[in-house]
N, C-alpha and C. Protein backbone atom coordinates (compact mmCIF):
# COMPACT_ATOMS: atom_id res chain seq x y z
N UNK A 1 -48.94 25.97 -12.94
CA UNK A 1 -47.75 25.97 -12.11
C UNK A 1 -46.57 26.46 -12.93
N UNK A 2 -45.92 27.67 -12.26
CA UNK A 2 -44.58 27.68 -13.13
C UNK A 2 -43.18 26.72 -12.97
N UNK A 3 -42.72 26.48 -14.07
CA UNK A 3 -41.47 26.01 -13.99
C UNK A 3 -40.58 26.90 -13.69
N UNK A 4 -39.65 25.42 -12.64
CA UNK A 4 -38.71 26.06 -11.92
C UNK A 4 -37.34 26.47 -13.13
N UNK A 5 -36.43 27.43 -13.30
CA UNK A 5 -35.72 27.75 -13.83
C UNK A 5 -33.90 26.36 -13.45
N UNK A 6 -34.04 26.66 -12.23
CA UNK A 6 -32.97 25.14 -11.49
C UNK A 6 -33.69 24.34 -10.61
N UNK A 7 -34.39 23.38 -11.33
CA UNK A 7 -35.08 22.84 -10.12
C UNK A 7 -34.39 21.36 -9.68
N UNK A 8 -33.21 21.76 -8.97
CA UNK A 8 -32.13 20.49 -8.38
C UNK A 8 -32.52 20.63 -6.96
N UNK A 9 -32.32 19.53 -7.58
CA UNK A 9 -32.94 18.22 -5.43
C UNK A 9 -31.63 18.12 -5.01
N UNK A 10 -31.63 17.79 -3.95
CA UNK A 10 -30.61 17.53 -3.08
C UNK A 10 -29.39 17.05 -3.43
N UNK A 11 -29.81 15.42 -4.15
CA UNK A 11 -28.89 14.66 -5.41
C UNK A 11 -28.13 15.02 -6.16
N UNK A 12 -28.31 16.61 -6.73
CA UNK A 12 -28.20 17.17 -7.58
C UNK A 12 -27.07 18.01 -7.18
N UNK A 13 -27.35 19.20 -6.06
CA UNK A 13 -26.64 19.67 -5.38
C UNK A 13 -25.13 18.85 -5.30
N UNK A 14 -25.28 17.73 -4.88
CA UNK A 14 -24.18 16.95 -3.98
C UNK A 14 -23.36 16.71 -5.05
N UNK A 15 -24.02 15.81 -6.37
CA UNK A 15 -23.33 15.85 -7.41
C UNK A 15 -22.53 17.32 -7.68
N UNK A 16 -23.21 18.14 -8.47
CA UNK A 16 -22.31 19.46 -8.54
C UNK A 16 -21.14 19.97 -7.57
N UNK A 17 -21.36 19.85 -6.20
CA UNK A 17 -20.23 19.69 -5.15
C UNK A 17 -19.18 19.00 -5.28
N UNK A 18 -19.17 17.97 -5.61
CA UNK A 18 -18.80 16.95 -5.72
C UNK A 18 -17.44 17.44 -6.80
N UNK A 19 -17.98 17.32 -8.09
CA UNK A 19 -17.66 17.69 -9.09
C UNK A 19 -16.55 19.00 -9.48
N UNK A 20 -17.25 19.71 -8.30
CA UNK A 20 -16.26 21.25 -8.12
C UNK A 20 -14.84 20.90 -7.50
N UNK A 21 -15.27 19.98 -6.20
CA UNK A 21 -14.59 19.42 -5.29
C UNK A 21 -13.52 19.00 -6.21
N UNK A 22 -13.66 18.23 -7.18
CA UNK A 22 -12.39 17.63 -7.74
C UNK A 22 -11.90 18.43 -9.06
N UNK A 23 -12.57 19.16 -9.51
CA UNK A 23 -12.19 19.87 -10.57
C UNK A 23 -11.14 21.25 -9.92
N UNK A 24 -11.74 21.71 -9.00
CA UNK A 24 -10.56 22.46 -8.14
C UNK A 24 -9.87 22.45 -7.13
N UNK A 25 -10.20 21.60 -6.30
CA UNK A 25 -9.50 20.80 -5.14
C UNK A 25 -10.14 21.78 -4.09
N UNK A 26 -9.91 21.30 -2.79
CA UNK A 26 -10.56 22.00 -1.56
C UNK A 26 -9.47 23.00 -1.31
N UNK A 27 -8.56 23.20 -1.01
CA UNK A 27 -7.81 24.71 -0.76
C UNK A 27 -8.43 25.48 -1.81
N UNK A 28 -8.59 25.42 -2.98
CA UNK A 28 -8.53 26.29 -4.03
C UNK A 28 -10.42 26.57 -3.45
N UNK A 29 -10.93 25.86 -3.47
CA UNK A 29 -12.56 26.01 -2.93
C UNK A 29 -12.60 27.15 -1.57
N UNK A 30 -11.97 26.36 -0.67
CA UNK A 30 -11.79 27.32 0.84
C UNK A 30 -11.83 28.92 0.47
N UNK A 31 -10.25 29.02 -0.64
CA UNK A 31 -10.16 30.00 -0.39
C UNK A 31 -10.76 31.02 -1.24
N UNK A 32 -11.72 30.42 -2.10
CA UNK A 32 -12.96 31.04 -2.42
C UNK A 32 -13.70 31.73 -1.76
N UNK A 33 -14.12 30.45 -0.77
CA UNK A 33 -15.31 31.23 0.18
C UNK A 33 -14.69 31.92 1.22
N UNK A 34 -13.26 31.88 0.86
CA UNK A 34 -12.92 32.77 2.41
C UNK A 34 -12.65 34.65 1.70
N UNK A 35 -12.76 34.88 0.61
CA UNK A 35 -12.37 35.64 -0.24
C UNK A 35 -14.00 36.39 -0.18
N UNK A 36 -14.97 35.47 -0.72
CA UNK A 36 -16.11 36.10 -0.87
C UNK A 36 -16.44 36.27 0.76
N UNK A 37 -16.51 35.43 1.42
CA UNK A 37 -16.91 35.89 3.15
C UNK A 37 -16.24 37.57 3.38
N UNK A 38 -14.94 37.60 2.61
CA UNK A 38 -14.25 38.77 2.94
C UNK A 38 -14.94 39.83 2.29
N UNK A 39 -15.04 39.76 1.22
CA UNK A 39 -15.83 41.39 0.14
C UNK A 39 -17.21 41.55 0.64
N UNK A 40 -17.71 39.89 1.28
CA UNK A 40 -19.56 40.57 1.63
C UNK A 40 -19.32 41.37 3.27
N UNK A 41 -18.34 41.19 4.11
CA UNK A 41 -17.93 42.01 4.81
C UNK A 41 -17.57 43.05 4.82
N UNK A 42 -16.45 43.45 3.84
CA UNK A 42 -16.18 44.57 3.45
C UNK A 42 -17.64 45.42 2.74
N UNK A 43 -18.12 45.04 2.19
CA UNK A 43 -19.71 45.82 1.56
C UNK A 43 -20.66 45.84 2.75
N UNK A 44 -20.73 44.88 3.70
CA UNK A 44 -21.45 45.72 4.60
C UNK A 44 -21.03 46.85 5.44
N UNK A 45 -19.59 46.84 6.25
CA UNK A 45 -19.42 47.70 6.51
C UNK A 45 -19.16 48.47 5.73
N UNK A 46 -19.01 48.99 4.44
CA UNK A 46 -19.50 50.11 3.94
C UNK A 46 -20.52 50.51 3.81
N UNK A 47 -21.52 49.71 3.57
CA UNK A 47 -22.82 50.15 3.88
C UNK A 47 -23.23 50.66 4.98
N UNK A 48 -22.44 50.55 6.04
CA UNK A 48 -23.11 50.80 7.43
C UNK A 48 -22.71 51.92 7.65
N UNK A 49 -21.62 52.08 7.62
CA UNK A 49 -20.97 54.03 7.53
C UNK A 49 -21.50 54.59 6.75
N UNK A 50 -21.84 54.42 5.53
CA UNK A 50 -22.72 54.94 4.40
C UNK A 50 -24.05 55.94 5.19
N UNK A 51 -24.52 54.62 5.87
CA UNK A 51 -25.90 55.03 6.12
C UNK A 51 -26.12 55.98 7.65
N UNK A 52 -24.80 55.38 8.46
CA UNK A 52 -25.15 56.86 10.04
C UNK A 52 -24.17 57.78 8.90
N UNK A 53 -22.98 57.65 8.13
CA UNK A 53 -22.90 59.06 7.83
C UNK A 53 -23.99 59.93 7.69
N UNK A 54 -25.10 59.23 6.54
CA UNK A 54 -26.45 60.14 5.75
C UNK A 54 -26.73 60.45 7.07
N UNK A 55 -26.98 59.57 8.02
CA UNK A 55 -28.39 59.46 9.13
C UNK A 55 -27.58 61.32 10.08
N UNK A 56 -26.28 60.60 10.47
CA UNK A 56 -25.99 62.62 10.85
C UNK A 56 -26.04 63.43 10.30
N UNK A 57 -25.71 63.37 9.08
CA UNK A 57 -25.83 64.54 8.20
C UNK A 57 -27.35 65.16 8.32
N UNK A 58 -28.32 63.71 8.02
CA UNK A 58 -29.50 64.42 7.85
C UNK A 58 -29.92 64.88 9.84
N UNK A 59 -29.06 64.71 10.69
CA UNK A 59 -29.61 64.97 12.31
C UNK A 59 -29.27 66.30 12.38
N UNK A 60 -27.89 66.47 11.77
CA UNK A 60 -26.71 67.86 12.23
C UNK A 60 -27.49 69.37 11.21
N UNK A 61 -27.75 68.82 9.71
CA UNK A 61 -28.26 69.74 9.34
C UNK A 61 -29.71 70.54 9.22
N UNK A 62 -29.60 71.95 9.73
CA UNK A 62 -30.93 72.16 9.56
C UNK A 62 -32.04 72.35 8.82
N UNK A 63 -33.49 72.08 8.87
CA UNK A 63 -33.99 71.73 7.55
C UNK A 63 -34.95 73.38 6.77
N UNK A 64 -34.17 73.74 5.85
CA UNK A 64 -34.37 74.88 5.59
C UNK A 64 -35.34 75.34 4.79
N UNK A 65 -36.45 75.91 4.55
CA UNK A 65 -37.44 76.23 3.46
C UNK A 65 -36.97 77.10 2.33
N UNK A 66 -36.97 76.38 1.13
CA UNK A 66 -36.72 76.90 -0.35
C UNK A 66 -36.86 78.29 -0.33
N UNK A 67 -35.45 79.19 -0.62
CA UNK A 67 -35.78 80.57 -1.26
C UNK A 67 -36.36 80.74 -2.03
N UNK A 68 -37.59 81.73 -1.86
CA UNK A 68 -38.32 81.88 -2.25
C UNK A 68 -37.99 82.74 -3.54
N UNK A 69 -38.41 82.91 -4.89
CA UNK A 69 -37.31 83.78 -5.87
C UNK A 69 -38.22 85.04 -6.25
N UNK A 70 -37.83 86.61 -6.22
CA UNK A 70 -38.11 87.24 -5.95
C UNK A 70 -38.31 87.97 -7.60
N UNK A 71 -39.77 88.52 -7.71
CA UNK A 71 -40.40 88.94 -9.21
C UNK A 71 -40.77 90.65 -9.03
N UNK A 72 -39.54 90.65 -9.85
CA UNK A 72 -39.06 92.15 -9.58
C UNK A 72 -39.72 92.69 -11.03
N UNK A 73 -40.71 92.23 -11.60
CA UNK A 73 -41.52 92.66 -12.87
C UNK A 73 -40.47 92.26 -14.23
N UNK A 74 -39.16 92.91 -14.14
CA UNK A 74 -38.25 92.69 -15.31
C UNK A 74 -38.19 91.12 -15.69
N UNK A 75 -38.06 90.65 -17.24
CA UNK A 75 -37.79 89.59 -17.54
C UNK A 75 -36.91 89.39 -18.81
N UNK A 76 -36.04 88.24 -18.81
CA UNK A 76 -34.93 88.58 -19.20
C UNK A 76 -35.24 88.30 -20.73
């Protein structure tokens, strides 16, 4: 069986909460998670334009076969 790297139970959790709770107070906590709620928003919608930009690009452009390069005997 491998060992777990954090293997905290529930107890454990609550303690650490706990602990944060008073070491930074709850506004200062809130506006943590209201900060990170904000950037994992902001990164998805970039991701999402990211990806129909590619997705038209790859609809709009046509898909062209490699010029072929032309062996005119001379070499340089």
């Amino acid at each position: 069986m491998t060992p777990m790297v954090f293997d905290l139970g529930s107890g454990e959790i609550i303690i650490v909460v706990l602990i944060a709770l008073v070491l930074f107070g709850g506004s200062r906590i809130a506006g943590l998670g209201k900060g990170a709620g904000r950037a994992i928003r902001e990164f998805k919608e970039e991701t999402s334009s990211i990806a129909a930009a590619a997705a038209e690009q790859a609809a709009t452009k046509p898909t062209e076969a490699p010029a072929e390069q032309q062996d005119n005997g001379s070499s340089a």
